[in-house]
C-alpha atoms as a PDB file:
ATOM      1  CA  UNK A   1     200.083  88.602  -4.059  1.00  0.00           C
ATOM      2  CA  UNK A   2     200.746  87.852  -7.861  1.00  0.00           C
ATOM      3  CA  UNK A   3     203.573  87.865 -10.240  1.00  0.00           C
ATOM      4  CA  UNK A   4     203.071  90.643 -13.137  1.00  0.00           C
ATOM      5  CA  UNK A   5     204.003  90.813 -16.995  1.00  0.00           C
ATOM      6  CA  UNK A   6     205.405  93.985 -17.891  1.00  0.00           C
ATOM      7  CA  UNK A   7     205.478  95.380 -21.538  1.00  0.00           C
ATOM      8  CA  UNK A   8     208.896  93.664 -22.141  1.00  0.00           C
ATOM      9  CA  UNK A   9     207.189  91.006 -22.624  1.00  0.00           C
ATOM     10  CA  UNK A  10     207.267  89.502 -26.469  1.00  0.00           C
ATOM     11  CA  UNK A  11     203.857  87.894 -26.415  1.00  0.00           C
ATOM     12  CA  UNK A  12     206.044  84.533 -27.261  1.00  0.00           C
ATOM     13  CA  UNK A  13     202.735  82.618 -25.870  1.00  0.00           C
ATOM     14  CA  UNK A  14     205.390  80.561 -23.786  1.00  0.00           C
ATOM     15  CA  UNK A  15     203.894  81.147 -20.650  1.00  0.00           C
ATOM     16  CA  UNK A  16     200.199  80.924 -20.865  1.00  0.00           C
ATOM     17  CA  UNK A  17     199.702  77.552 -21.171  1.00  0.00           C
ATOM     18  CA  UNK A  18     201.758  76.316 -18.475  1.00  0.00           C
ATOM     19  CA  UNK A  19     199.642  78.343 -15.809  1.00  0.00           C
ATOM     20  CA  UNK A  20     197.686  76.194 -13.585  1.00  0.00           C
ATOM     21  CA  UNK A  21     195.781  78.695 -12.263  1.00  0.00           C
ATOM     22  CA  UNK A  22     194.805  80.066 -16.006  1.00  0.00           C
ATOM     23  CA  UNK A  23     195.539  83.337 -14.275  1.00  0.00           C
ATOM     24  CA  UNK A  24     197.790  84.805 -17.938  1.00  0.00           C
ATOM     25  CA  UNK A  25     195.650  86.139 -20.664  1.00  0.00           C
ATOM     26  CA  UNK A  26     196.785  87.973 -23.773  1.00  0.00           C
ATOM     27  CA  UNK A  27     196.556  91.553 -23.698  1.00  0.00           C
ATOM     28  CA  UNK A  28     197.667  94.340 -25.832  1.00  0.00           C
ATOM     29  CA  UNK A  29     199.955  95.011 -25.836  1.00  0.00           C
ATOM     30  CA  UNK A  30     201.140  92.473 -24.226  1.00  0.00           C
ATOM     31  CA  UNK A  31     200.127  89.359 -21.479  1.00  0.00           C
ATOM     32  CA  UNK A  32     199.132  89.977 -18.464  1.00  0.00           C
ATOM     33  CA  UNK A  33     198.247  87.982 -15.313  1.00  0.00           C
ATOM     34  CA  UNK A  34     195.076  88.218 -13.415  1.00  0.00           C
ATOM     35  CA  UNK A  35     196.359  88.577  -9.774  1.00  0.00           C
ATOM     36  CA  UNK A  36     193.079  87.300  -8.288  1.00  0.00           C
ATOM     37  CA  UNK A  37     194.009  83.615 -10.456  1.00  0.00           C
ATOM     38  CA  UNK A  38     197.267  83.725  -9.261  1.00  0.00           C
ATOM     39  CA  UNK A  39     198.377  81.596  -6.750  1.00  0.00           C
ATOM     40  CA  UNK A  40     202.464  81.374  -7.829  1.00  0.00           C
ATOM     41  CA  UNK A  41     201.585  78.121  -8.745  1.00  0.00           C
ATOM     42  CA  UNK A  42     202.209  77.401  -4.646  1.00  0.00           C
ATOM     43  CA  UNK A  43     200.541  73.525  -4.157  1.00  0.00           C
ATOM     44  CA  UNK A  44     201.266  73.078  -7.841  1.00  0.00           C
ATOM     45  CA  UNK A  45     204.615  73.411  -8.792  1.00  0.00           C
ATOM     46  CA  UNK A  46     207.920  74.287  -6.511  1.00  0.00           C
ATOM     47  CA  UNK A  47     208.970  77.189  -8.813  1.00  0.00           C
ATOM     48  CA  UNK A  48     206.550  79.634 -10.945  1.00  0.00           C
ATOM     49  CA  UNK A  49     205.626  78.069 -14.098  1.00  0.00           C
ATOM     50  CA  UNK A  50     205.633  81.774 -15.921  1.00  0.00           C
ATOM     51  CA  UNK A  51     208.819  82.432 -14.260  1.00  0.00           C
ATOM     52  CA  UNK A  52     210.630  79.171 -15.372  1.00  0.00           C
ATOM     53  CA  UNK A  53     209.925  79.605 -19.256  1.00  0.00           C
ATOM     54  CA  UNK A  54     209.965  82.969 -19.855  1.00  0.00           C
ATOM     55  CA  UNK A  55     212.883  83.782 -22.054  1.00  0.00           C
ATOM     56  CA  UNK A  56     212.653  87.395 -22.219  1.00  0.00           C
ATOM     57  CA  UNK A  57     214.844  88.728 -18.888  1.00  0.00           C
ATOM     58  CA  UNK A  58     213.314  91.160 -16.389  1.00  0.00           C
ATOM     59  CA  UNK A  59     209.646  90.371 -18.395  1.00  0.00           C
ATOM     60  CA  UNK A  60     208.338  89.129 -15.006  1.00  0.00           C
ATOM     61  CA  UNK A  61     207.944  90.588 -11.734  1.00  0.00           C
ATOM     62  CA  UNK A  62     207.772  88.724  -8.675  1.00  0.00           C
ATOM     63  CA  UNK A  63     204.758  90.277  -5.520  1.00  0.00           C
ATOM     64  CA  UNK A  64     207.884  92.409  -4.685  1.00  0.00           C
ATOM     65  CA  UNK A  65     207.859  93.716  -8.298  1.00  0.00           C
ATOM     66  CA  UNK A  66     211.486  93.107  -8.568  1.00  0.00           C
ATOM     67  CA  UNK A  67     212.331  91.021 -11.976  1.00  0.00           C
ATOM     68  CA  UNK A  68     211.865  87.368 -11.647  1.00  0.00           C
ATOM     69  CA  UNK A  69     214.538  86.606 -14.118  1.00  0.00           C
ATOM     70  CA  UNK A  70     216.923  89.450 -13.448  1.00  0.00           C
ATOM     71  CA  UNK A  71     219.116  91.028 -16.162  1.00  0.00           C
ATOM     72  CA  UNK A  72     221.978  88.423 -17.023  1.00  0.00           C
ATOM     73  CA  UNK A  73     220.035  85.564 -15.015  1.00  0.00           C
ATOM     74  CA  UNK A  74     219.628  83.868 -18.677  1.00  0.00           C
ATOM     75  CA  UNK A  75     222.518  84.895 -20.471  1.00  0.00           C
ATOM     76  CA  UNK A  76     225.082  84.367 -17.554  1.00  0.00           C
ATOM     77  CA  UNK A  77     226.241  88.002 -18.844  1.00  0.00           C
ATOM     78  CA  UNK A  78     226.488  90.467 -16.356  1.00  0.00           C
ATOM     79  CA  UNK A  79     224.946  93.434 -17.228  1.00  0.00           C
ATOM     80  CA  UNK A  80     227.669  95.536 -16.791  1.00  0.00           C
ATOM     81  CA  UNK A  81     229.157  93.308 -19.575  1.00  0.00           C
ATOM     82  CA  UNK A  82     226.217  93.547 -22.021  1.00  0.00           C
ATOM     83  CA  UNK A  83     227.178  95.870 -24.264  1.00  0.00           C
ATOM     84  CA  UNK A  84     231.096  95.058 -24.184  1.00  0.00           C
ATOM     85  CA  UNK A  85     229.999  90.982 -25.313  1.00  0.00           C
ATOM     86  CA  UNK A  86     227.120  92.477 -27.781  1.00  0.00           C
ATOM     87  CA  UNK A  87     229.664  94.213 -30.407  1.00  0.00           C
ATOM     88  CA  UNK A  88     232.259  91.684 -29.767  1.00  0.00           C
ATOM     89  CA  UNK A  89     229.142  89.628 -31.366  1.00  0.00           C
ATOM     90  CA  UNK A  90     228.597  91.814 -33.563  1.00  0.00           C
ATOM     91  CA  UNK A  91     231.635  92.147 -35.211  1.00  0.00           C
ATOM     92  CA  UNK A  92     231.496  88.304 -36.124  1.00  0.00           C
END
């Protein structure tokens, strides 16, 4: 199994380098992950490398293709909130 990178992704070049399987390549139009490289960075690191430094939430699937970083996991906004705290930024 292998983690995937969906088009939400930004191509913010975060993530490739940290793979130590060299499993994410830049793709257009956007990265992807080869998921015969992956190994979820098991024997490597205790928490995926892609997973841990992606800022972009929901850019990341785990093998279960649920998001690895779901919606609010970053912000600590619940999405239910999202749109109430984005126009109370707004109007700053």
């Amino acid at each position: 199994m292998a983690y995937e990178i969906i088009e939400s992704c930004v191509n913010c070049w975060a993530c490739e380098p940290l793979c130590p399987s060299d499993a994410i390549f830049e793709a257009r139009p956007h990265f992807k992950i080869d998921a015969k490289k992956c190994t979820e960075c098991e024997g490597d690191h205790v928490d995926p490398q892609c997973v841990s430094i992606c800022p972009i939430e929901g850019a990341i699937l785990n093998p279960f293709s649920e998001p690895a970083n779901p919606p609010g996991s970053l912000t600590g906004i619940p999405p239910e909130r999202m749109e109430e705290v984005m126009a109370e930024i707004q109007s700053r």
